[in-house]
N, C-alpha and C. Protein backbone atom coordinates (compact mmCIF):
# COMPACT_ATOMS: atom_id res chain seq x y z
N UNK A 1 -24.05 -40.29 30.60
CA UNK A 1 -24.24 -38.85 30.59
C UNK A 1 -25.64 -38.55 30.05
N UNK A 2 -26.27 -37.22 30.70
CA UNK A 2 -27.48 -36.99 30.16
C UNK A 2 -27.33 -36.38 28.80
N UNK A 3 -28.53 -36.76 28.35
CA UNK A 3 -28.61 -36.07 26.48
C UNK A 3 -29.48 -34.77 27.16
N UNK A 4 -28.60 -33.42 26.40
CA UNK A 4 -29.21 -33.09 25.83
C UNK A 4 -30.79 -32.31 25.69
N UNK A 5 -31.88 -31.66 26.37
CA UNK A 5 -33.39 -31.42 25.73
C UNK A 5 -33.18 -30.34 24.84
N UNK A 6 -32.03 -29.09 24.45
CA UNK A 6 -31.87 -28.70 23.76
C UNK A 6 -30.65 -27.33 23.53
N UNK A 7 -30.02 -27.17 22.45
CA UNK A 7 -28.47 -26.67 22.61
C UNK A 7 -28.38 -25.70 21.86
N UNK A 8 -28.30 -24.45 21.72
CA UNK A 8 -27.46 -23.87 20.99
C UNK A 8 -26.58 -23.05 21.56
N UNK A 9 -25.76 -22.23 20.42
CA UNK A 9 -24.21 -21.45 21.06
C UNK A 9 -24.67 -20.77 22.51
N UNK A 10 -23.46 -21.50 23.17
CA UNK A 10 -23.58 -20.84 24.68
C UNK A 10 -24.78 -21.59 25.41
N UNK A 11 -25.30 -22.44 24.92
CA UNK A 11 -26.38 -22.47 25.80
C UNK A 11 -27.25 -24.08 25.65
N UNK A 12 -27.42 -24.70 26.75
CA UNK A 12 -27.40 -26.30 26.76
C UNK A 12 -29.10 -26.20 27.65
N UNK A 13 -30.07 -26.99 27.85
CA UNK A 13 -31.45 -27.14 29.02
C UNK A 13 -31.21 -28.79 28.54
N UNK A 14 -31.45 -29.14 30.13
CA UNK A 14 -31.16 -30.12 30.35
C UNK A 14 -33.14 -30.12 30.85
N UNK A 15 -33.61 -31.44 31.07
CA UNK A 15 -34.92 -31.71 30.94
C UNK A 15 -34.78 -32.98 32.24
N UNK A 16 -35.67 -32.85 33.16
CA UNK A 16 -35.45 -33.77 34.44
C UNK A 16 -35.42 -33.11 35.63
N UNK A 17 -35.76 -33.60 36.61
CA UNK A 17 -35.23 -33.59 38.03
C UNK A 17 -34.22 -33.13 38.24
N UNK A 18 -34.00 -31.41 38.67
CA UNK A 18 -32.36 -30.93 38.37
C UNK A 18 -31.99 -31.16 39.38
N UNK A 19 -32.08 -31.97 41.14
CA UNK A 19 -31.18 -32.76 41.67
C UNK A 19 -30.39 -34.10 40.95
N UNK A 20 -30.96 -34.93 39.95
CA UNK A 20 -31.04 -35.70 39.29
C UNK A 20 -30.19 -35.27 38.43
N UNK A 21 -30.69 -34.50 37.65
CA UNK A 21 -29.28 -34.12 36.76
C UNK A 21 -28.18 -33.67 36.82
N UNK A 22 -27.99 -32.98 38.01
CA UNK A 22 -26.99 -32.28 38.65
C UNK A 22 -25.53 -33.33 38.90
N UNK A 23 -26.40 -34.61 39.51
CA UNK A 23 -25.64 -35.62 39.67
C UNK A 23 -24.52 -36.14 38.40
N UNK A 24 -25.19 -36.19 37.76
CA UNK A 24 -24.47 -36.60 36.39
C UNK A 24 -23.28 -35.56 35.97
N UNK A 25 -22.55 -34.57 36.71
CA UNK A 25 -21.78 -33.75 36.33
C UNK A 25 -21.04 -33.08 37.32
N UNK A 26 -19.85 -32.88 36.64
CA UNK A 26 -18.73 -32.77 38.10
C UNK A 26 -19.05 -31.39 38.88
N UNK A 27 -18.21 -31.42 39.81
CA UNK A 27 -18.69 -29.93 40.68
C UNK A 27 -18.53 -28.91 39.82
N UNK A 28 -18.85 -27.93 40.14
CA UNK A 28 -18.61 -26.11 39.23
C UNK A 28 -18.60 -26.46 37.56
N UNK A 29 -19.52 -27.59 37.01
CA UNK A 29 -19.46 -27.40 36.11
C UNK A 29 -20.49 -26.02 35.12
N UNK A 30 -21.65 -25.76 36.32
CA UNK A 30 -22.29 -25.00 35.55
C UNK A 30 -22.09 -23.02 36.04
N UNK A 31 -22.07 -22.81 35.13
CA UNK A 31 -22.72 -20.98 35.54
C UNK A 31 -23.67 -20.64 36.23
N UNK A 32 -24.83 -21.01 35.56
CA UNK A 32 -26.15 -21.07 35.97
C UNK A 32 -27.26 -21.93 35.85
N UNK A 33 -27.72 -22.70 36.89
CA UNK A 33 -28.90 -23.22 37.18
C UNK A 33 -30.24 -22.74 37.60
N UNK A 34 -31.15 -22.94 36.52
CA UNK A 34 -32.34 -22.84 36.52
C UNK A 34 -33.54 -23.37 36.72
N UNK A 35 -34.34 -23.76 37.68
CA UNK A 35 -34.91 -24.27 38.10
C UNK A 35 -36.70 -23.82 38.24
N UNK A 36 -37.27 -24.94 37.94
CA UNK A 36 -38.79 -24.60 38.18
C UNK A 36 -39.57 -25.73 39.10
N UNK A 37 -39.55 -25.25 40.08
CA UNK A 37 -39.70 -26.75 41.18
C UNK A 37 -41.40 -26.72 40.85
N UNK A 38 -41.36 -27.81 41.02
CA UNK A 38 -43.27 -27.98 41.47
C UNK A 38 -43.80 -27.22 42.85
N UNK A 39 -45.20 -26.87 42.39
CA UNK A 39 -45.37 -26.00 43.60
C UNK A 39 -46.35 -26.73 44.56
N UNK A 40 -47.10 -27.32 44.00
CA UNK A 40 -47.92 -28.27 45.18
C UNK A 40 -48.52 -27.52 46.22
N UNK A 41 -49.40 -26.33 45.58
CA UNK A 41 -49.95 -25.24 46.85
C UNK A 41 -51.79 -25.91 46.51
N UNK A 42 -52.05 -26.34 45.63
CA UNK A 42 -53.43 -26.84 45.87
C UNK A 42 -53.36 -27.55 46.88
N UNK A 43 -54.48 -26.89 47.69
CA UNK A 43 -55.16 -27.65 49.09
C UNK A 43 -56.44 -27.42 49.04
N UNK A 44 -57.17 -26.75 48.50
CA UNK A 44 -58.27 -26.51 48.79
C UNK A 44 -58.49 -25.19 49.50
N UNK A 45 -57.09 -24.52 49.87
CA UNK A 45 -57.44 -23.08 50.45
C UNK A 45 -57.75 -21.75 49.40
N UNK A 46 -58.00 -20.64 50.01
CA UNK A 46 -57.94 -19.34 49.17
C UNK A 46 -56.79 -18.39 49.56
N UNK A 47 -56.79 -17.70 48.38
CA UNK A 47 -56.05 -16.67 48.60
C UNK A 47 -56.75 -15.15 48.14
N UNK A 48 -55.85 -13.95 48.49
CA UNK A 48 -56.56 -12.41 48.19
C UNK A 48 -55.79 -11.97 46.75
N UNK A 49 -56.98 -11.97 46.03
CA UNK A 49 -55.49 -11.76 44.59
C UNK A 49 -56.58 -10.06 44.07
N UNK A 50 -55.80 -9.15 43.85
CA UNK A 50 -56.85 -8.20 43.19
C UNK A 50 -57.92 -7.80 44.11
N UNK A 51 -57.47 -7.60 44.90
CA UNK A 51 -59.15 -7.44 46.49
C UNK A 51 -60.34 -8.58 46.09
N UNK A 52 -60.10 -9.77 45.99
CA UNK A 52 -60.63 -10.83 45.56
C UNK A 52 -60.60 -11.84 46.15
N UNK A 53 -61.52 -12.72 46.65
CA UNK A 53 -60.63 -14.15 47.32
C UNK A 53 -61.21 -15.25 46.26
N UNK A 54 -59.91 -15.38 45.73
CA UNK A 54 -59.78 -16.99 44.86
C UNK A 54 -59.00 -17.82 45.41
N UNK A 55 -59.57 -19.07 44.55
CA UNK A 55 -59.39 -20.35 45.04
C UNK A 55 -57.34 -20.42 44.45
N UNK A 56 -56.69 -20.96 45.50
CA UNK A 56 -55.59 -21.80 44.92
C UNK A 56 -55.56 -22.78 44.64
N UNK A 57 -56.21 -23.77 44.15
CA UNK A 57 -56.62 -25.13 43.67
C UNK A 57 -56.47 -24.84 42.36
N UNK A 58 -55.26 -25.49 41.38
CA UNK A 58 -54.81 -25.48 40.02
C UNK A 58 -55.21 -26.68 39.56
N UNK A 59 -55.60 -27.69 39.81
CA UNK A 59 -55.67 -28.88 39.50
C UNK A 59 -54.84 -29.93 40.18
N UNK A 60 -55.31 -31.25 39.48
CA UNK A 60 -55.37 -32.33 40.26
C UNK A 60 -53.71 -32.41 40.42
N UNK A 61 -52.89 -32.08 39.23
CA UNK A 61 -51.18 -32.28 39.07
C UNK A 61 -50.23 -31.15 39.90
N UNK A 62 -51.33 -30.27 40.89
CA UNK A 62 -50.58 -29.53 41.47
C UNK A 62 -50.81 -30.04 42.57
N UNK A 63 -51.75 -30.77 43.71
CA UNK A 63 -51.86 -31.52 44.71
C UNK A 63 -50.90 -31.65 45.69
N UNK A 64 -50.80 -31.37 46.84
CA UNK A 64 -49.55 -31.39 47.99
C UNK A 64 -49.26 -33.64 47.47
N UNK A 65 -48.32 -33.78 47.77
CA UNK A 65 -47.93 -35.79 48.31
C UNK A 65 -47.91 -35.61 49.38
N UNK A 66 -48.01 -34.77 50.69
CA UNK A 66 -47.23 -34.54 51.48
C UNK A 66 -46.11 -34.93 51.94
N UNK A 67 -45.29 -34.56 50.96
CA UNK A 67 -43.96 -34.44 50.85
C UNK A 67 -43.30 -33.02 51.12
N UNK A 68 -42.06 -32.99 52.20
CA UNK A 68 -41.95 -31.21 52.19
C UNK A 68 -40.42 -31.79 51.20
């Protein structure tokens, strides 16, 4: 079973890959799942933010794998 990243009343965050963790626990065990996927939008393109065109390039750890 996974440990644990941190607990109090009512309330458990689990830390990992939440396909990954998900696994580790029977069906309908949760209420709610929360999730923050990686976004992997650095390419080198721009976007219009504020009547502005900036770069979407966050750094090297946001990088497409090309993986969809």
């Amino acid at each position: 079973m996974i440990k644990p990243y941190y607990r109090k009343k009512g309330f458990t965050l689990y830390l990992g890959d939440c396909l990954e963790v998900l696994k580790e626990f029977p069906e309908n065990h949760f209420d709610m799942v929360f999730a923050d996927p990686p976004y992997h939008l650095s390419n080198g393109g721009f976007t219009c933010h504020a009547g502005r065109r900036v770069s979407v390039n966050k750094g090297k750890w946001d990088e497409s794998r090309g993986k969809i």
